[in-house]
PDB file of N, CA and C in Angstrom:
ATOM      1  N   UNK A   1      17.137  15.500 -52.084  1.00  0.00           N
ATOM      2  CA  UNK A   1      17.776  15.484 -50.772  1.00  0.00           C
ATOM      3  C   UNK A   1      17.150  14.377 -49.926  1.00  0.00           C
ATOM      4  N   UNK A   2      18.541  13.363 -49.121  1.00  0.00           N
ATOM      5  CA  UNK A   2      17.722  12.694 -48.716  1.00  0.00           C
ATOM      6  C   UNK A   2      16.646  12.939 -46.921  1.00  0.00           C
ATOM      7  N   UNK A   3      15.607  12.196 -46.640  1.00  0.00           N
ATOM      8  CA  UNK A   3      14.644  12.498 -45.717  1.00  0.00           C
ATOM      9  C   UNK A   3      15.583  12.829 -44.509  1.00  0.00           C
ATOM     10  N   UNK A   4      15.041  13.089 -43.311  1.00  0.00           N
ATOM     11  CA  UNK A   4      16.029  13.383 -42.084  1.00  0.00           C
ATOM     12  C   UNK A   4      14.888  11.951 -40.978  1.00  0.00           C
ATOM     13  N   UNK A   5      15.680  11.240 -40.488  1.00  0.00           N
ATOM     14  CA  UNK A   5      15.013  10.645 -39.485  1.00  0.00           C
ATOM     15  C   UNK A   5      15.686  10.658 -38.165  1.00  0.00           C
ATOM     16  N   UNK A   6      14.924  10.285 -37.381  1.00  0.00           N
ATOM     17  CA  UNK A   6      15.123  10.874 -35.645  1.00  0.00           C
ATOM     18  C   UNK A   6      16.524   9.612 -35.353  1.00  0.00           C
ATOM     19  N   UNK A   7      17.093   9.487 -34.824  1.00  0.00           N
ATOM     20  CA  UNK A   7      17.683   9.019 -34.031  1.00  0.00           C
ATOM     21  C   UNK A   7      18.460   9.002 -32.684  1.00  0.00           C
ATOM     22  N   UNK A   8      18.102   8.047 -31.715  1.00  0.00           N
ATOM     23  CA  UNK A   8      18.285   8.239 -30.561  1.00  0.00           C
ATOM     24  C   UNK A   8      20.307   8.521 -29.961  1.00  0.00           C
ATOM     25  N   UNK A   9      20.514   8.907 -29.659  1.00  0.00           N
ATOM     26  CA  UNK A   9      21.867  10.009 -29.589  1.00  0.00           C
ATOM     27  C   UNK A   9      22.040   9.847 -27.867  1.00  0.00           C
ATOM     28  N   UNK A  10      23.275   9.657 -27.323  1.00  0.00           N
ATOM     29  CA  UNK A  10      23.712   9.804 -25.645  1.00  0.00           C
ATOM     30  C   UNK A  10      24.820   9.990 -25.678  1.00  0.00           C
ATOM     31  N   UNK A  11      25.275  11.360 -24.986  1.00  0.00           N
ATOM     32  CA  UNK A  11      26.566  11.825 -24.142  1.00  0.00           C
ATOM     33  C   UNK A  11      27.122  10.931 -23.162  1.00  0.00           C
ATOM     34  N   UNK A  12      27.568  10.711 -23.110  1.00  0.00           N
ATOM     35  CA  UNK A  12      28.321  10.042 -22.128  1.00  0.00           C
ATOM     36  C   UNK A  12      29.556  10.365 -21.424  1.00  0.00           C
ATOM     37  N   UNK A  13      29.469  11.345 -20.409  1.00  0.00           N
ATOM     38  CA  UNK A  13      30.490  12.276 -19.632  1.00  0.00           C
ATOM     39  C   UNK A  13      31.248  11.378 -18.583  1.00  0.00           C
ATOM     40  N   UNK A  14      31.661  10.588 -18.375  1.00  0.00           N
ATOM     41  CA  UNK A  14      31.801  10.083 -17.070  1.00  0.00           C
ATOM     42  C   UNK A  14      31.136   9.383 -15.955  1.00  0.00           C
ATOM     43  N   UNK A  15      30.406   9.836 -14.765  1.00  0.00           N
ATOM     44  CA  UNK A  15      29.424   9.437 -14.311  1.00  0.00           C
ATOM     45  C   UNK A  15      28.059   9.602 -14.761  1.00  0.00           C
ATOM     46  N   UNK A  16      27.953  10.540 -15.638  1.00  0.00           N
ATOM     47  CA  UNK A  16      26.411  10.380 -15.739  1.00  0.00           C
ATOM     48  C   UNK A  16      26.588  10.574 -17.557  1.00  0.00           C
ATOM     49  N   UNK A  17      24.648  10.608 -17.908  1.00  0.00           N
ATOM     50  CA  UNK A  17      25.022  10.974 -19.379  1.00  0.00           C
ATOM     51  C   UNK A  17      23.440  11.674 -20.034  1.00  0.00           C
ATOM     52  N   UNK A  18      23.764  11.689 -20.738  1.00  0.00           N
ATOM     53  CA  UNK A  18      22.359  12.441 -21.438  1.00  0.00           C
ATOM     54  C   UNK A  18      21.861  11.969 -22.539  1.00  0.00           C
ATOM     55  N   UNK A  19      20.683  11.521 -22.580  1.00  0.00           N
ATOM     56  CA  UNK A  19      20.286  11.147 -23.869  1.00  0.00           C
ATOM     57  C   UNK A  19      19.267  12.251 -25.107  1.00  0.00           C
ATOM     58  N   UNK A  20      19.291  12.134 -25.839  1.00  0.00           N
ATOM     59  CA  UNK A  20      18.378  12.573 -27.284  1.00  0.00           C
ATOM     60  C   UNK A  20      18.441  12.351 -28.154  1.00  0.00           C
ATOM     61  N   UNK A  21      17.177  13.095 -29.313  1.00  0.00           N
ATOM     62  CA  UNK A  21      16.754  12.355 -30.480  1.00  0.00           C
ATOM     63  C   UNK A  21      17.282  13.957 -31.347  1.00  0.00           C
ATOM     64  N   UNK A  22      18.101  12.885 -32.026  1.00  0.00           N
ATOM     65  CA  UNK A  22      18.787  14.228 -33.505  1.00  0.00           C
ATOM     66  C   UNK A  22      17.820  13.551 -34.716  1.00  0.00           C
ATOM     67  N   UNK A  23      17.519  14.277 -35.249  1.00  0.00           N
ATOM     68  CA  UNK A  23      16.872  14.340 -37.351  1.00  0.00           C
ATOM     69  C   UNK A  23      18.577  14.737 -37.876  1.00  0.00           C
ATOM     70  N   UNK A  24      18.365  13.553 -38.759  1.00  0.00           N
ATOM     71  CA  UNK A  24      19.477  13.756 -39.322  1.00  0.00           C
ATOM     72  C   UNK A  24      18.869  12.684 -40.688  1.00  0.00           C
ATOM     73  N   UNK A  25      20.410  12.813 -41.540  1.00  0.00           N
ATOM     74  CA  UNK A  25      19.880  11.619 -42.494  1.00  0.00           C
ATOM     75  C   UNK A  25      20.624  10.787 -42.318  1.00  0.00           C
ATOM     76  N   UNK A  26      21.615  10.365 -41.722  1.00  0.00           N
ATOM     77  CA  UNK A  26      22.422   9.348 -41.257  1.00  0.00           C
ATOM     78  C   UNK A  26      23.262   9.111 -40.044  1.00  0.00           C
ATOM     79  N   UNK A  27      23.272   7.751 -39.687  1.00  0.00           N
ATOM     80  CA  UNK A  27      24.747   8.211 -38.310  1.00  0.00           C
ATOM     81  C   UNK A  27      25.169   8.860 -38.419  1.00  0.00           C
ATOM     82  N   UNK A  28      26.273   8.524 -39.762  1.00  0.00           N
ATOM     83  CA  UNK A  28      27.102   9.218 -39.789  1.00  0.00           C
ATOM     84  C   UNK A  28      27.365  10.593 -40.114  1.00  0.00           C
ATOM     85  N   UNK A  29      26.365  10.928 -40.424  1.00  0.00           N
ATOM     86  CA  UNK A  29      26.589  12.829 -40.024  1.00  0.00           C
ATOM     87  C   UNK A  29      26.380  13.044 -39.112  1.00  0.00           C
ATOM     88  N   UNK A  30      25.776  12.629 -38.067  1.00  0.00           N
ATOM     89  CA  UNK A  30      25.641  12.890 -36.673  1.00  0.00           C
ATOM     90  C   UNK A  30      26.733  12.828 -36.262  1.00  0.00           C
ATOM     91  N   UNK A  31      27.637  11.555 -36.260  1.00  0.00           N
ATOM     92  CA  UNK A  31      29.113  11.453 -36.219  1.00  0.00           C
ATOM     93  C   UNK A  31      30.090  12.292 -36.392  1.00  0.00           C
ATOM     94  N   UNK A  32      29.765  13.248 -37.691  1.00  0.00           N
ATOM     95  CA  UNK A  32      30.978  14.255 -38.192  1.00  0.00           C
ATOM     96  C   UNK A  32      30.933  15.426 -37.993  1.00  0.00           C
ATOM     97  N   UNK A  33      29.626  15.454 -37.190  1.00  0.00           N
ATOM     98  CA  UNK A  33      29.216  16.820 -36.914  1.00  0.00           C
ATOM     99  C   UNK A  33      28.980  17.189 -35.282  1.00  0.00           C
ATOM    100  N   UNK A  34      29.404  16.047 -34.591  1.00  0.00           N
ATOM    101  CA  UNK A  34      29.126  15.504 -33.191  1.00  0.00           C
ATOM    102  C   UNK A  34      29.984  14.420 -32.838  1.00  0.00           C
ATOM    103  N   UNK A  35      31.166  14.372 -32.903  1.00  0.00           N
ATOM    104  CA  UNK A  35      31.956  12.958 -32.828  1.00  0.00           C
ATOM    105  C   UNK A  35      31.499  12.692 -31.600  1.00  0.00           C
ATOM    106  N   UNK A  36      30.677  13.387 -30.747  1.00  0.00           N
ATOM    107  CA  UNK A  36      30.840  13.043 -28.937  1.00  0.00           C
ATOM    108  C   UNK A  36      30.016  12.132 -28.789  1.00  0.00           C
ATOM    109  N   UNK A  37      28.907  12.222 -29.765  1.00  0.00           N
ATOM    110  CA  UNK A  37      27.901  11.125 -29.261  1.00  0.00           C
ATOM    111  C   UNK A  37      27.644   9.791 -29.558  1.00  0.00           C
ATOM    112  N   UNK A  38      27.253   9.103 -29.409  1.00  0.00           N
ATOM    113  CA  UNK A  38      26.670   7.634 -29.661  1.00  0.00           C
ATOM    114  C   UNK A  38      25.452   7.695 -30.049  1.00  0.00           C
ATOM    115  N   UNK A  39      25.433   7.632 -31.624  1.00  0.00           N
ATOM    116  CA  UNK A  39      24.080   6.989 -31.930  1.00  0.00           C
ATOM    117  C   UNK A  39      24.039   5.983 -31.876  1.00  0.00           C
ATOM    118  N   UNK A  40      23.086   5.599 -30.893  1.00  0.00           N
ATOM    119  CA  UNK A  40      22.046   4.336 -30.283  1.00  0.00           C
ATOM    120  C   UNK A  40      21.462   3.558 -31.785  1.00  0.00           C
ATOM    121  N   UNK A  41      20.271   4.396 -32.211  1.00  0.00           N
ATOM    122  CA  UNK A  41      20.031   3.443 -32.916  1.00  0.00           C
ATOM    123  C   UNK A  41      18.614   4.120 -33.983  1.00  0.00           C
ATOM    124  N   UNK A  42      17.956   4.202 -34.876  1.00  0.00           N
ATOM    125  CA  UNK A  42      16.905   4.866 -35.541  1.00  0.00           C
ATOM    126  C   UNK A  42      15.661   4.501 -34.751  1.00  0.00           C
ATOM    127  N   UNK A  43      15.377   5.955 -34.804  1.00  0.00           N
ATOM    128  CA  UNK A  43      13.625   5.916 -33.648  1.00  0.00           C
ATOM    129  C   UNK A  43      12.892   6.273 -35.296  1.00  0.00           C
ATOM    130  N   UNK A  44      11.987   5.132 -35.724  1.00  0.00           N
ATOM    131  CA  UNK A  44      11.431   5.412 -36.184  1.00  0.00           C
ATOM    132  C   UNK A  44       9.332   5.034 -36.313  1.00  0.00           C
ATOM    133  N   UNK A  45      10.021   4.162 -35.141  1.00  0.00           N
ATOM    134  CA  UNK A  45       8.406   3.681 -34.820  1.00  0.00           C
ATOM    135  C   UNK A  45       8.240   3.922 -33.696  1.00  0.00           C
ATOM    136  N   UNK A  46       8.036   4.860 -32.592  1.00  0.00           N
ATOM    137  CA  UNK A  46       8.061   4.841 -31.165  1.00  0.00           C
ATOM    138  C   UNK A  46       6.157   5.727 -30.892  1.00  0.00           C
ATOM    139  N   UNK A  47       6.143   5.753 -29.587  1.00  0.00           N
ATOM    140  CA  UNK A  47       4.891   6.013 -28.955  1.00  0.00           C
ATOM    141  C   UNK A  47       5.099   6.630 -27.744  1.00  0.00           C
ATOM    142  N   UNK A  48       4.531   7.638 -27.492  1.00  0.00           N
ATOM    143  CA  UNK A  48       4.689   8.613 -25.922  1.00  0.00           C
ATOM    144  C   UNK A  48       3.673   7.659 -25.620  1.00  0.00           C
ATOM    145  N   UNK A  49       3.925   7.613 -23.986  1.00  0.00           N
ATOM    146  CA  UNK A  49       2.521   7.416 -23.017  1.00  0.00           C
ATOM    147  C   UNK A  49       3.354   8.441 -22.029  1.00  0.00           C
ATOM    148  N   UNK A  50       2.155   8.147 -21.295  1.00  0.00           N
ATOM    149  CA  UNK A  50       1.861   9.646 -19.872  1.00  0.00           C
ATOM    150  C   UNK A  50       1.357   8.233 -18.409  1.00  0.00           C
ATOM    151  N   UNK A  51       1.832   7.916 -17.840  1.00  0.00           N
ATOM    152  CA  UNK A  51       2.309   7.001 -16.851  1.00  0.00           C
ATOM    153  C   UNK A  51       1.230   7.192 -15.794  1.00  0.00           C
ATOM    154  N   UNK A  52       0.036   8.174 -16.101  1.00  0.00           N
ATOM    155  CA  UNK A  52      -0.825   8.643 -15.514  1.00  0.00           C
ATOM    156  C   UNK A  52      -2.197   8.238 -16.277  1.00  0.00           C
ATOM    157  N   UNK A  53      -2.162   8.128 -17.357  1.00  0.00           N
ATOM    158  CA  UNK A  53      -3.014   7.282 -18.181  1.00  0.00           C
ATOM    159  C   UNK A  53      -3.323   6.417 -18.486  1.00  0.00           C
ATOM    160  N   UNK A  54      -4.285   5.681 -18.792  1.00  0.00           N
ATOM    161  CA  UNK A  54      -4.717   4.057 -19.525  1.00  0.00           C
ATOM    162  C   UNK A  54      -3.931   3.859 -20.309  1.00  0.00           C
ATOM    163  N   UNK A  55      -2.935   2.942 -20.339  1.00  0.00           N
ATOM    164  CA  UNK A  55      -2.195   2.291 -21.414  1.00  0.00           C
ATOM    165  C   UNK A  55      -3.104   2.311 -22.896  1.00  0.00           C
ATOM    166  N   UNK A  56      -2.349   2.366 -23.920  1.00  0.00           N
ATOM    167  CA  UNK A  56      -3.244   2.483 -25.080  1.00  0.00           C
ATOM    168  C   UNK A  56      -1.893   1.909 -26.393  1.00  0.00           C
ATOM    169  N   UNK A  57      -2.496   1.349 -27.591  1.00  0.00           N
ATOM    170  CA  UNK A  57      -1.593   0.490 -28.495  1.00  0.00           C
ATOM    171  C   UNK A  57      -1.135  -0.634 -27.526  1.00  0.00           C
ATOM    172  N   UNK A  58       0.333  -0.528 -28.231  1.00  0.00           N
ATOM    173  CA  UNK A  58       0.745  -1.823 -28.165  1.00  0.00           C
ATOM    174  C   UNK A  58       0.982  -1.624 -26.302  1.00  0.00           C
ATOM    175  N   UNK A  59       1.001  -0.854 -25.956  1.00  0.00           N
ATOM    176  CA  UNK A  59       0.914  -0.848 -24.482  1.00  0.00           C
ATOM    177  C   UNK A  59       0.452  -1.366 -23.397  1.00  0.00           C
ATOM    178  N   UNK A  60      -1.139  -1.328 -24.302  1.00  0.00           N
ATOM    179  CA  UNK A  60      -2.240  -2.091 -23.798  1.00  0.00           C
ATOM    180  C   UNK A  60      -2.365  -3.259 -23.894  1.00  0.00           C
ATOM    181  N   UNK A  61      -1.623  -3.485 -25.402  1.00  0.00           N
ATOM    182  CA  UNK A  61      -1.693  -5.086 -25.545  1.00  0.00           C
ATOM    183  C   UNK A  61      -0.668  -5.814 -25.032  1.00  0.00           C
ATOM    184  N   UNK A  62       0.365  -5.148 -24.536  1.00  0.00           N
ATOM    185  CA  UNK A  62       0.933  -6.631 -23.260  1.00  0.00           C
ATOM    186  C   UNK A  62       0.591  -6.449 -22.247  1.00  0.00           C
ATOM    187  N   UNK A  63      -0.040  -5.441 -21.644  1.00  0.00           N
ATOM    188  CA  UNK A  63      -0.498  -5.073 -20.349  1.00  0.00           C
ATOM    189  C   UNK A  63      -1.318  -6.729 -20.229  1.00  0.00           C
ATOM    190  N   UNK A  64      -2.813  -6.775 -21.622  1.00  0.00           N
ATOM    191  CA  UNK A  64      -3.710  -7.860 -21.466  1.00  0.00           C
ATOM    192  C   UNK A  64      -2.685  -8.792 -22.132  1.00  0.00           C
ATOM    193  N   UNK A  65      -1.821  -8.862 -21.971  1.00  0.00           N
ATOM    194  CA  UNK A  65      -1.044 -10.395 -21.975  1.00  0.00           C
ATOM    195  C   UNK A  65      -0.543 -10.693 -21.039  1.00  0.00           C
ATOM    196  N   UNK A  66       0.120  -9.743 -20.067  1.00  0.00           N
ATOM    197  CA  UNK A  66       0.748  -9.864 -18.643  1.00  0.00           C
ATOM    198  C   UNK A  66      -0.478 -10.434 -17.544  1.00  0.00           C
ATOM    199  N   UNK A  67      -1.517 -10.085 -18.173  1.00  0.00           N
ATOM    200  CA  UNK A  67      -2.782 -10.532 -17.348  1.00  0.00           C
ATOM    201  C   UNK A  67      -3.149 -11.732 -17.601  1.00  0.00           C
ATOM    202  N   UNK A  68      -2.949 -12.167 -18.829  1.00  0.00           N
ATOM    203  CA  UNK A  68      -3.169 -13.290 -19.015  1.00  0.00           C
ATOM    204  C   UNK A  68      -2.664 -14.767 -18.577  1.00  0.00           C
ATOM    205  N   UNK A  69      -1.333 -14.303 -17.551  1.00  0.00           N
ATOM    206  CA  UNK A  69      -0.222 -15.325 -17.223  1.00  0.00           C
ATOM    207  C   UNK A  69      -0.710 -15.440 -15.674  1.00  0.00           C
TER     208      UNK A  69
END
């Protein structure tokens, strides 16, 4: 069976919309099982930060590149 990976997914109602991350193994089952949404695109390398914290990874490293200009 194949793996399930995250992908980023948005409703789109009219004025406003909603976004999230479905596990699936392809668009297109997300598609046939959800025609409503738009998969965006595969999250498969991403990173939380907390906007209250020291930048950290690659976060940090354009932070010290933005500094550098």
């Amino acid at each position: 069976m194949q793996k399930k990976i995250e992908y980023l997914v948005s409703y789109d109602f009219g004025k406003s919309g909603m976004w999230g991350i479905m596990k699936a193994r392809s668009p297109e089952e997300i598609r046939a099982k959800y025609p409503e949404l738009e998969v965006v695109k595969a999250v498969t390398n991403y990173s939380v930060f907390d906007i209250d914290e020291d930048p950290v990874g690659w976060l940090e490293e354009m932070v010290r590149e933005r500094d550098k200009k």
